[in-house]
C-alpha atoms as a PDB file:
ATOM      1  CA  UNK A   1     -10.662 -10.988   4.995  1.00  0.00           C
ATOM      2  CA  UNK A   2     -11.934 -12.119   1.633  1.00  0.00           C
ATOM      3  CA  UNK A   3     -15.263 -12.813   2.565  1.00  0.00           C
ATOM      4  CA  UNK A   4     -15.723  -9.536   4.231  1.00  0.00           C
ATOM      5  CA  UNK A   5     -14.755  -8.108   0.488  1.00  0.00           C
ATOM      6  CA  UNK A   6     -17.183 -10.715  -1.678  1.00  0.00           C
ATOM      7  CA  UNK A   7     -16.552 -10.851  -5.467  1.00  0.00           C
ATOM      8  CA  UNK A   8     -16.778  -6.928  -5.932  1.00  0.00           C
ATOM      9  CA  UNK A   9     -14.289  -6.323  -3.609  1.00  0.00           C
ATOM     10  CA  UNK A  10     -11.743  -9.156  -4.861  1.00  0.00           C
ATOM     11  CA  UNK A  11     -12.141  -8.360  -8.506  1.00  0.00           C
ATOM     12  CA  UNK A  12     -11.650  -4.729  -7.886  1.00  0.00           C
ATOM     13  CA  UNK A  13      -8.659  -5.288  -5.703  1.00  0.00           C
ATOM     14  CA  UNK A  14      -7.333  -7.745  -8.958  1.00  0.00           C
ATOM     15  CA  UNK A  15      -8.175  -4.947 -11.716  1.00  0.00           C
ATOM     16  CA  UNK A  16      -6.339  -2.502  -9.559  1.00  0.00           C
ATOM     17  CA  UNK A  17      -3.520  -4.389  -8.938  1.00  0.00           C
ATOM     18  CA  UNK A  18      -3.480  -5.490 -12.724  1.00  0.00           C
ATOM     19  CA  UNK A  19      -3.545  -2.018 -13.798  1.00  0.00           C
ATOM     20  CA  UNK A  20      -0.943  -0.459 -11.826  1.00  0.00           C
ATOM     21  CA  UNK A  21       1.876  -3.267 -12.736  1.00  0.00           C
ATOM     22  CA  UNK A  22       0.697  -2.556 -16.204  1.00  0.00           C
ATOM     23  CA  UNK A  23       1.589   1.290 -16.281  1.00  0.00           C
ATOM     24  CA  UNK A  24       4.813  -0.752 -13.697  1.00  0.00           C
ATOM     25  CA  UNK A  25       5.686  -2.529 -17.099  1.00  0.00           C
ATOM     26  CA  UNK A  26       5.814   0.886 -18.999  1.00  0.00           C
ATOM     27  CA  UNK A  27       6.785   3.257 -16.503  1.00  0.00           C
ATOM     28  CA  UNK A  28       7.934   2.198 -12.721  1.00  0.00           C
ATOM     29  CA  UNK A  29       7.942   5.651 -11.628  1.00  0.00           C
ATOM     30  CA  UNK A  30       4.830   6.739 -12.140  1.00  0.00           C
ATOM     31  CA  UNK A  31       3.180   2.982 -11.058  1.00  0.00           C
ATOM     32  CA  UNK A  32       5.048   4.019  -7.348  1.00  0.00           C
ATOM     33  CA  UNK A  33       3.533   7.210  -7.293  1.00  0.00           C
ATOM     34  CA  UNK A  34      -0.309   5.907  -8.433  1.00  0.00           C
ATOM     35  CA  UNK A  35       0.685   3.050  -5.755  1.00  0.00           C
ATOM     36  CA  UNK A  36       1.252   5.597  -2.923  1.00  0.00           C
ATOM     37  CA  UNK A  37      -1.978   7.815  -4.192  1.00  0.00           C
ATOM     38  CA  UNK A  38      -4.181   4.508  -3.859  1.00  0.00           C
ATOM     39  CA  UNK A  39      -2.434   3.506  -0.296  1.00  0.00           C
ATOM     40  CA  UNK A  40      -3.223   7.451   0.745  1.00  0.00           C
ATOM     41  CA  UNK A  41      -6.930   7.209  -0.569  1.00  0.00           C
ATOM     42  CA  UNK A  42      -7.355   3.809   1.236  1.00  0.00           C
ATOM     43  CA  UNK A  43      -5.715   5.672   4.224  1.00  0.00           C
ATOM     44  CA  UNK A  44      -8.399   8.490   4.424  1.00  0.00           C
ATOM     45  CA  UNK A  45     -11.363   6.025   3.387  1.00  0.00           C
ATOM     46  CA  UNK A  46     -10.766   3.585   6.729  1.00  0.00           C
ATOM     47  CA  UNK A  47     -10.389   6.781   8.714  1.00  0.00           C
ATOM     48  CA  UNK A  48     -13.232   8.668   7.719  1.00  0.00           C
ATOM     49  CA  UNK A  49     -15.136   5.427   7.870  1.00  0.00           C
ATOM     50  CA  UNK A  50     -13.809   4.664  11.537  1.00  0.00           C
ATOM     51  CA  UNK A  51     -14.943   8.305  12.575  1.00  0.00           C
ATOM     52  CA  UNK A  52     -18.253   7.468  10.922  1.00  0.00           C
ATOM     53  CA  UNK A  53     -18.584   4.449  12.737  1.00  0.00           C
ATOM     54  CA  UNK A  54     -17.437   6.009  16.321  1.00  0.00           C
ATOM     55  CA  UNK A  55     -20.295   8.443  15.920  1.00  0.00           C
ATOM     56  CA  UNK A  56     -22.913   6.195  15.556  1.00  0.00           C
ATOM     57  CA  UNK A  57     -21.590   4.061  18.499  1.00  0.00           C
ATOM     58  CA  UNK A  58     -20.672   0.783  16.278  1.00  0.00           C
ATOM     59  CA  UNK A  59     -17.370   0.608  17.647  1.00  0.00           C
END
């Protein structure tokens, strides 16, 4: 999986992660609710990216 992501991808996936246990330091409420936003964004992204793919006959 990693080297699918390259450095982008990992450091990206670190800063988010980093970010929301910081606002989960301050406020664990709110760090849930931007946690279920970004699992719901990543959600739509791989589906609209699987019907993208389908289309073009690449799966």
């Amino acid at each position: 999986m990693y080297d699918r992501l390259g450095i982008g991808g990992i450091v990206g996936l670190l800063l988010t992660l980093g970010g929301i246990a910081l606002v989960a330091w301050q406020e664990p409420i709110v760090a849930a609710g931007l946690a279920f936003v970004l699992a719901g964004i990543g959600l739509v992204v791989r589906a609209l990216v699987g019907n993208v793919m389908r289309q073009f006959g690449m799966v």
